[in-house]
C-alpha atoms as a PDB file:
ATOM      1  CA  UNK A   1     -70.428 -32.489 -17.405  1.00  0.00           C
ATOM      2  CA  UNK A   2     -72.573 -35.405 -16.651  1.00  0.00           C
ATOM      3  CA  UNK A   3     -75.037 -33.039 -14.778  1.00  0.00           C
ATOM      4  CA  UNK A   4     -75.144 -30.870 -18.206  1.00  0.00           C
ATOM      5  CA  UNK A   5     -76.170 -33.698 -20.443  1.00  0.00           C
ATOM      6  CA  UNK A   6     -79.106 -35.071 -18.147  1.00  0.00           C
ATOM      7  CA  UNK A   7     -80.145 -31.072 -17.875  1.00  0.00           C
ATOM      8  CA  UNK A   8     -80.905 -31.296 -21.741  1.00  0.00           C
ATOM      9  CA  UNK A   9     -81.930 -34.946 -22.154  1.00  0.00           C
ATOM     10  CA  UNK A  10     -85.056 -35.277 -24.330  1.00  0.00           C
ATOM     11  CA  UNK A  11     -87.284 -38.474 -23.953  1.00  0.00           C
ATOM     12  CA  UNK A  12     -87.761 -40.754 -26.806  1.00  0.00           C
ATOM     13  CA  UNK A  13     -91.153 -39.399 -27.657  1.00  0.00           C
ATOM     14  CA  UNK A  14     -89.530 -36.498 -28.404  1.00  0.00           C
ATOM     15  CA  UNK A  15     -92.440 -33.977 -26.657  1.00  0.00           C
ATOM     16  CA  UNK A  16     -90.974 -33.416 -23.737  1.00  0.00           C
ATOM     17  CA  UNK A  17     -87.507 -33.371 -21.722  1.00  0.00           C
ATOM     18  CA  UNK A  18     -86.551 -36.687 -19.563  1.00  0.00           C
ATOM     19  CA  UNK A  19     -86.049 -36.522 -16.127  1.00  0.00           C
ATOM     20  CA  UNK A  20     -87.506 -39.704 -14.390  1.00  0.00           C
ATOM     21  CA  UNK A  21     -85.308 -43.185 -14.546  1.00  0.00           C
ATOM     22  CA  UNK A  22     -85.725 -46.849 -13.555  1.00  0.00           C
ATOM     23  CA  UNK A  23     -83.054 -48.703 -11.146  1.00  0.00           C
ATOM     24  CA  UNK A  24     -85.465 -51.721 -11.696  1.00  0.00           C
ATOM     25  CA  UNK A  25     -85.056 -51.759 -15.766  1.00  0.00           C
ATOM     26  CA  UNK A  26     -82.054 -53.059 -17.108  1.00  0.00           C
ATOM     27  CA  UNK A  27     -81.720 -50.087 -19.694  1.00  0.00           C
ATOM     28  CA  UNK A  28     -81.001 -46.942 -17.892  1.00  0.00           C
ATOM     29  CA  UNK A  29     -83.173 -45.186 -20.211  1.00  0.00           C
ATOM     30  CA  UNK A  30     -84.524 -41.305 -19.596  1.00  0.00           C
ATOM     31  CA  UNK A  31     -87.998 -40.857 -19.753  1.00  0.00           C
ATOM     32  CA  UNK A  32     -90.682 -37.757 -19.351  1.00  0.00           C
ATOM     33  CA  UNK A  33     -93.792 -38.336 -17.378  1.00  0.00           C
ATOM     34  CA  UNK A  34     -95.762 -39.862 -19.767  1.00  0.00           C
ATOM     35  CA  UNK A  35     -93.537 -42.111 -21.020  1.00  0.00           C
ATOM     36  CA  UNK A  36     -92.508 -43.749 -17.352  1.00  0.00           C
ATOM     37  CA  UNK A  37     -96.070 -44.300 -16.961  1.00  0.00           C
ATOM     38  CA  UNK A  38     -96.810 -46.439 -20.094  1.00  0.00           C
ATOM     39  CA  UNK A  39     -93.722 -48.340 -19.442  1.00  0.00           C
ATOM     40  CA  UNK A  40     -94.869 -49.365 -16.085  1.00  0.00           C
ATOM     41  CA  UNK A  41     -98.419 -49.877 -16.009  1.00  0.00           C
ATOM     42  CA  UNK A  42     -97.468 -53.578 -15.356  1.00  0.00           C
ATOM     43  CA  UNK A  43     -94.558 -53.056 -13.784  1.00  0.00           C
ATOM     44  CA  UNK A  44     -95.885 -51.239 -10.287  1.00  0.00           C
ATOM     45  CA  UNK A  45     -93.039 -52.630  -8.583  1.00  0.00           C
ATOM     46  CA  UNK A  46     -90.189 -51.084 -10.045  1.00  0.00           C
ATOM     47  CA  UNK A  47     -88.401 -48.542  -8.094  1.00  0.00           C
ATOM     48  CA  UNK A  48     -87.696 -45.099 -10.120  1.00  0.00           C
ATOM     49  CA  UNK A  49     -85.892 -41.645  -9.353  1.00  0.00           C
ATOM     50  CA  UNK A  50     -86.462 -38.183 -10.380  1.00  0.00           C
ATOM     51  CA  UNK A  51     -83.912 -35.766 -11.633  1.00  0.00           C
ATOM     52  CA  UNK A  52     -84.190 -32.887  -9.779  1.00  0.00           C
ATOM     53  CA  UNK A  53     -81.527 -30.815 -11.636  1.00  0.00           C
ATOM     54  CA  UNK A  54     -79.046 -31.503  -9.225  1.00  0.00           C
ATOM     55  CA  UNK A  55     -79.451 -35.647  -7.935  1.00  0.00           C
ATOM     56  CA  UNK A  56     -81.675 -38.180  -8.369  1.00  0.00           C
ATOM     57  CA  UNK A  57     -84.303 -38.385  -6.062  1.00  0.00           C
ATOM     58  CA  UNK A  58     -86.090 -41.558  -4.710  1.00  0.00           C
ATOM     59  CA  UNK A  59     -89.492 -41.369  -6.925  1.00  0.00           C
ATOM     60  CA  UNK A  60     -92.614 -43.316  -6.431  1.00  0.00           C
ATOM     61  CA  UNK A  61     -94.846 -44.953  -9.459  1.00  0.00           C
ATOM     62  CA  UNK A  62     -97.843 -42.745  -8.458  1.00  0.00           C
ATOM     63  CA  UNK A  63     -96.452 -39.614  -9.097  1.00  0.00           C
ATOM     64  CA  UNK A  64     -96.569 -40.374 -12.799  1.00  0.00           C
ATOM     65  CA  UNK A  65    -100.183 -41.979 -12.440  1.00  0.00           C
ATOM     66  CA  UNK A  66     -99.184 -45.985 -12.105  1.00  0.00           C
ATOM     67  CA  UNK A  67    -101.740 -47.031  -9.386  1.00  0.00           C
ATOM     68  CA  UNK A  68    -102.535 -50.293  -8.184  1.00  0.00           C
ATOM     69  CA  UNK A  69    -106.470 -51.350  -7.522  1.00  0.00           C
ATOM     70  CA  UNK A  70    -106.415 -54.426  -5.672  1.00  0.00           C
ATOM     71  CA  UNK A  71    -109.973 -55.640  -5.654  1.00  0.00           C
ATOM     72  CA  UNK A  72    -111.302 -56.980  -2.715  1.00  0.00           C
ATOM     73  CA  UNK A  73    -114.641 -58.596  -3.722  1.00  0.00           C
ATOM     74  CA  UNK A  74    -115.876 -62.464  -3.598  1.00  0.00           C
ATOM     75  CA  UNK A  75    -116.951 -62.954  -6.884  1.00  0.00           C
ATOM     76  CA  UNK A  76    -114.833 -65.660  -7.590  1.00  0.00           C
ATOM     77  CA  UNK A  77    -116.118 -68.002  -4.693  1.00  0.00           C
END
């Protein structure tokens, strides 16, 4: 039963279906791609999962585009 709700779970854009969660974020809210990456462009930390249709799967940031650019110049010396 559980399996056949998460199967038809739509994000809350409403565009696409949900399928990537975030053990980090309080709310155990669904989201699609797009939406996991907008609500963790400043959260690179967070640790998220994939449904895979079956299980959640250990996910990483970057595979819905959060990247972190540390810069590595002087220019504040």
């Amino acid at each position: 039963m559980e399996h056949e709700a998460l199967i038809s779970t739509r994000c809350a854009c409403e565009r696409r279906r949900a399928s990537w969660r975030c053990k980090e974020c309080h709310q155990r809210t669904m989201f699609c791609h797009e939406c996991m990456q907008n609500a963790h462009l400043e959260m690179p930390f967070h640790r998220i999962q994939k449904w895979t249709g079956q299980y959640f799967r250990p996910g990483s940031l970057w595979e819905v585009g959060v990247c972190v650019i540390v810069d590595h110049s002087n220019t504040n010396r």
